[in-house]
N, C-alpha and C. Protein backbone atom coordinates (compact mmCIF):
# COMPACT_ATOMS: atom_id res chain seq x y z
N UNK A 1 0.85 -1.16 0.00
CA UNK A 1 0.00 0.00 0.00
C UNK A 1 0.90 1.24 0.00
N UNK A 2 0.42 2.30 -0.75
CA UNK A 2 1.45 3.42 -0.58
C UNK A 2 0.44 4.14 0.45
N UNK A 3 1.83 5.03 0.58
CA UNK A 3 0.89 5.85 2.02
C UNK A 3 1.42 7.38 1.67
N UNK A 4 1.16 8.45 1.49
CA UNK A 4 1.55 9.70 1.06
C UNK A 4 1.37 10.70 2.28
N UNK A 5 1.92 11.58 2.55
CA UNK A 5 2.60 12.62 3.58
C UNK A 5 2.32 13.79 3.14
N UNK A 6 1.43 14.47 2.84
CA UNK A 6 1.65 15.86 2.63
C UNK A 6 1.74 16.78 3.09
N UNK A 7 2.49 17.76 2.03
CA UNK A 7 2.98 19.14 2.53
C UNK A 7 3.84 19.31 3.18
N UNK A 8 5.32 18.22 2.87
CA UNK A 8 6.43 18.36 3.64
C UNK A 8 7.23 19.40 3.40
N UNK A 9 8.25 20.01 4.35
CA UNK A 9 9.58 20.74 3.77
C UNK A 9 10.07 20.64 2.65
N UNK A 10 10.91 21.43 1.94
CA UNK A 10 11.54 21.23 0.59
C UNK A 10 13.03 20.83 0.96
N UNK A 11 12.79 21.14 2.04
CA UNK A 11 14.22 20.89 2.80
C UNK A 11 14.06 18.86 3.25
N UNK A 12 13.26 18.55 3.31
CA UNK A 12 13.20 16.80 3.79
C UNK A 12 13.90 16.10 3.33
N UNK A 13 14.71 15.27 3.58
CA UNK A 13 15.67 14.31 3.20
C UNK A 13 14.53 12.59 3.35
N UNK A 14 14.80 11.79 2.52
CA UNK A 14 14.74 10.51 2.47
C UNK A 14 14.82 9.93 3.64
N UNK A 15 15.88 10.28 4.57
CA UNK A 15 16.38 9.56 5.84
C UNK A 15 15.76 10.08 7.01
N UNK A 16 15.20 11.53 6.60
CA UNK A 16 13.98 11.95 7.43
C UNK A 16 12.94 11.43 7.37
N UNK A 17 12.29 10.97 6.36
CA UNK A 17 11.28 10.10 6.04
C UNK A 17 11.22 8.85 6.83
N UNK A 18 12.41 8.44 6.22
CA UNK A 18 12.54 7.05 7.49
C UNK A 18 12.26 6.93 8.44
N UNK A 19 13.15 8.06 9.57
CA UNK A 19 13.07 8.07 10.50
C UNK A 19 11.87 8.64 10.86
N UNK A 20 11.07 9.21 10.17
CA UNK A 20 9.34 9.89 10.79
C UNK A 20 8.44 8.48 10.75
N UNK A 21 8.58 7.68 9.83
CA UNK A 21 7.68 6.79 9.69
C UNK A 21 8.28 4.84 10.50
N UNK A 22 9.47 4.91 10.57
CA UNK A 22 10.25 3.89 11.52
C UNK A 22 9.29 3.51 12.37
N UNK A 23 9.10 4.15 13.55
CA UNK A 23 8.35 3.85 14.66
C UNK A 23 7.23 3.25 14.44
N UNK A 24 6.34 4.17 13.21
CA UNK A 24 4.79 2.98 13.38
C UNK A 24 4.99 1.56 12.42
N UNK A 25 6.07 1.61 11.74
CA UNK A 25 6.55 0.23 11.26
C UNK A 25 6.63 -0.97 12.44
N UNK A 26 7.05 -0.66 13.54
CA UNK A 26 7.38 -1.83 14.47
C UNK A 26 6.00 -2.22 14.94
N UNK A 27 6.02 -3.57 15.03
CA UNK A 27 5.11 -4.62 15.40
C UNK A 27 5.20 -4.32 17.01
N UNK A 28 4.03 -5.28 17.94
CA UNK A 28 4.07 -5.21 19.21
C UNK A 28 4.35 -6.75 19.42
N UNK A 29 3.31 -7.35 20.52
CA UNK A 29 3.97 -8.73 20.72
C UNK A 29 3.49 -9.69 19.66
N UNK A 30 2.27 -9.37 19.13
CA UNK A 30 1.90 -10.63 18.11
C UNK A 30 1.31 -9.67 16.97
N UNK A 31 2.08 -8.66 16.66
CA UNK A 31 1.94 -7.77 15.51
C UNK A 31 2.93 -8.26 14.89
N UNK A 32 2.70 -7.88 13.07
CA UNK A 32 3.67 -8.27 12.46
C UNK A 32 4.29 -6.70 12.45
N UNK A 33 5.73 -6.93 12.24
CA UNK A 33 6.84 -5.76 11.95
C UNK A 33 6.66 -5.44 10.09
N UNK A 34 6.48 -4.25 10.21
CA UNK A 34 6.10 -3.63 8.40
C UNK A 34 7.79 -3.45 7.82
N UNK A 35 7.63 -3.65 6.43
CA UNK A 35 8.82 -3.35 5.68
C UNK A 35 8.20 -2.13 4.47
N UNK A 36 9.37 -1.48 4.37
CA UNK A 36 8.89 -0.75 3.52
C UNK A 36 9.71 -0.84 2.12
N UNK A 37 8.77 -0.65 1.13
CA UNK A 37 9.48 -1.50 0.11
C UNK A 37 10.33 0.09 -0.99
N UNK A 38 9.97 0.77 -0.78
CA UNK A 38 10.22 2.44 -1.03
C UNK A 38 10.18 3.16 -0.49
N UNK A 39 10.80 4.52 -0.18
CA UNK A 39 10.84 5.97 0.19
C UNK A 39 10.94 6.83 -0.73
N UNK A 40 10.27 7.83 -0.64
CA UNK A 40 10.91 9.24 -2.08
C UNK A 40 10.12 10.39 -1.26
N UNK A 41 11.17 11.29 -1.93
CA UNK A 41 10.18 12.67 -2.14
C UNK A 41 9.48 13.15 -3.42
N UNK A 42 8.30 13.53 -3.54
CA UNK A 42 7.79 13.82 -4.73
C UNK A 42 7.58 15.91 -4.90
N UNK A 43 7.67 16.02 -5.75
CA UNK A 43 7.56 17.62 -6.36
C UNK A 43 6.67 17.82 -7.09
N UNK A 44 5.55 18.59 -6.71
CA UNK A 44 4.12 18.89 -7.50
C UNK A 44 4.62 20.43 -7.77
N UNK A 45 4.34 20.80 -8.97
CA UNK A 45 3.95 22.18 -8.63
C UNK A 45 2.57 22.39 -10.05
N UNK A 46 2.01 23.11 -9.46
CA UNK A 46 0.65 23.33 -10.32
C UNK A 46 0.71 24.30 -11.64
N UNK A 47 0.42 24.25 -12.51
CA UNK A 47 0.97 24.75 -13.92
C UNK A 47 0.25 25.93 -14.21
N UNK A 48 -1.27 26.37 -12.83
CA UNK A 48 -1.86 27.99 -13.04
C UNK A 48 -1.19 28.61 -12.45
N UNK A 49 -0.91 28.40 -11.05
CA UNK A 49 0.05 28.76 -10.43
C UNK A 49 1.04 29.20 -9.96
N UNK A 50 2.18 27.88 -10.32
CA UNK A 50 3.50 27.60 -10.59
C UNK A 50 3.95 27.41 -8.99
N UNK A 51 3.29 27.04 -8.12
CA UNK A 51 3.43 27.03 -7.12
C UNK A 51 3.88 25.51 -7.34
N UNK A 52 4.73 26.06 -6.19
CA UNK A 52 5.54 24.06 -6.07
C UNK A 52 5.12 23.31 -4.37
N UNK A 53 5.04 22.26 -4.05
CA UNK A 53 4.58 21.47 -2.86
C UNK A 53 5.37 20.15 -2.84
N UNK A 54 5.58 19.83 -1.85
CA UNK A 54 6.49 18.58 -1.74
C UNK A 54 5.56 17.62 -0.31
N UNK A 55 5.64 16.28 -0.95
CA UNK A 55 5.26 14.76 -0.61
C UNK A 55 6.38 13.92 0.14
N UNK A 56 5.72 13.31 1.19
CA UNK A 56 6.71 12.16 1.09
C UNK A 56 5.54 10.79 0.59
N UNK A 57 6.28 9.80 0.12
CA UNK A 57 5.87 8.94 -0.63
C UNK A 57 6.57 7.08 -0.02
N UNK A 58 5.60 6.23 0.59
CA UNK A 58 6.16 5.35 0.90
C UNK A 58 4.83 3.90 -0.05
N UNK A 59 6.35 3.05 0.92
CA UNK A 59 5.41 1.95 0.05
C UNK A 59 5.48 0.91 1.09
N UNK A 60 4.30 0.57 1.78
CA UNK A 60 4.70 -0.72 2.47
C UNK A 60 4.19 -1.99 2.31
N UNK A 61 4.49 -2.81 2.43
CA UNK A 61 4.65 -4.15 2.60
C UNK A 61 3.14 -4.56 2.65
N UNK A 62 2.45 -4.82 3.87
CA UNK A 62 1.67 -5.03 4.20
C UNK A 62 0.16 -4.30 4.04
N UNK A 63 -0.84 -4.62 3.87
CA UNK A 63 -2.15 -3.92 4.07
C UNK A 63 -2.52 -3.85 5.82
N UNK A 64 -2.15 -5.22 6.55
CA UNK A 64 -2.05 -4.40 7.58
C UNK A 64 -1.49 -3.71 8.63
N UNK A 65 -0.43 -3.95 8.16
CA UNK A 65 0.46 -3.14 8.44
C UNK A 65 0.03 -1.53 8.45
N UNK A 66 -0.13 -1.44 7.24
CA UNK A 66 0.13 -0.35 6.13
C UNK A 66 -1.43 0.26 7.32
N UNK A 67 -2.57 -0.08 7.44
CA UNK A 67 -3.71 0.33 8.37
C UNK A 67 -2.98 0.51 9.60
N UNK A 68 -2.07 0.15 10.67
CA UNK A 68 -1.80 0.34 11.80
C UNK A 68 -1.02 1.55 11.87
N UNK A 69 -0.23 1.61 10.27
CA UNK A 69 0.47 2.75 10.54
C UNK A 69 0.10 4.16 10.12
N UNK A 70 -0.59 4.07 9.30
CA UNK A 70 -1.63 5.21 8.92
C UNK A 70 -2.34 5.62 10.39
N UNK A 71 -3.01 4.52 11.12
CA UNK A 71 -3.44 5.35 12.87
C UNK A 71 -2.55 5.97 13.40
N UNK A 72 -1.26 5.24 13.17
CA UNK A 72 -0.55 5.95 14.08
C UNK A 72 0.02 7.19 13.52
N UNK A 73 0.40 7.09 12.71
CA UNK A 73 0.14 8.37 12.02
C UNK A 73 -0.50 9.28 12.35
N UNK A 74 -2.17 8.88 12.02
CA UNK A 74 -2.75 10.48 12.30
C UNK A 74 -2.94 10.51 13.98
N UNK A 75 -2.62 10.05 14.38
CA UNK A 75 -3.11 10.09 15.96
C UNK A 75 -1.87 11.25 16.84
């Protein structure tokens, strides 16, 4: 499942990404542990505009995974 981040810094690094989303990857005692199969940053900018916006962009492993970490996420 991909999972998208918006409206990050332009300044965000990849390894920031990681490390923001690391934590809700880990499993508990009879949770499974998520892998993530990608990281990126993505660059929108709108063509009336010309305004630019930046994404982070993951890909994980699991569907449920991918649901536990999206809660934790928005929580």
């Amino acid at each position: 499942m991909i999972i998208i981040i918006e409206k990050i810094s332009r300044d965000t690094t990849r390894q920031d990404l990681i490390n923001f989303i690391q934590p809700a990857l880990k499993g508990y005692f009879f949770q499974k542990t998520g892998q993530l199969g990608y990281v990126k940053t993505v660059k929108y900018t709108d063509n009336l505009t010309e305004r630019e916006s930046y994404h982070g962009m993951f890909l994980v492993t699991s569907g449920k995974v991918a649901a536990r970490v999206i809660k934790k996420l928005n929580n």
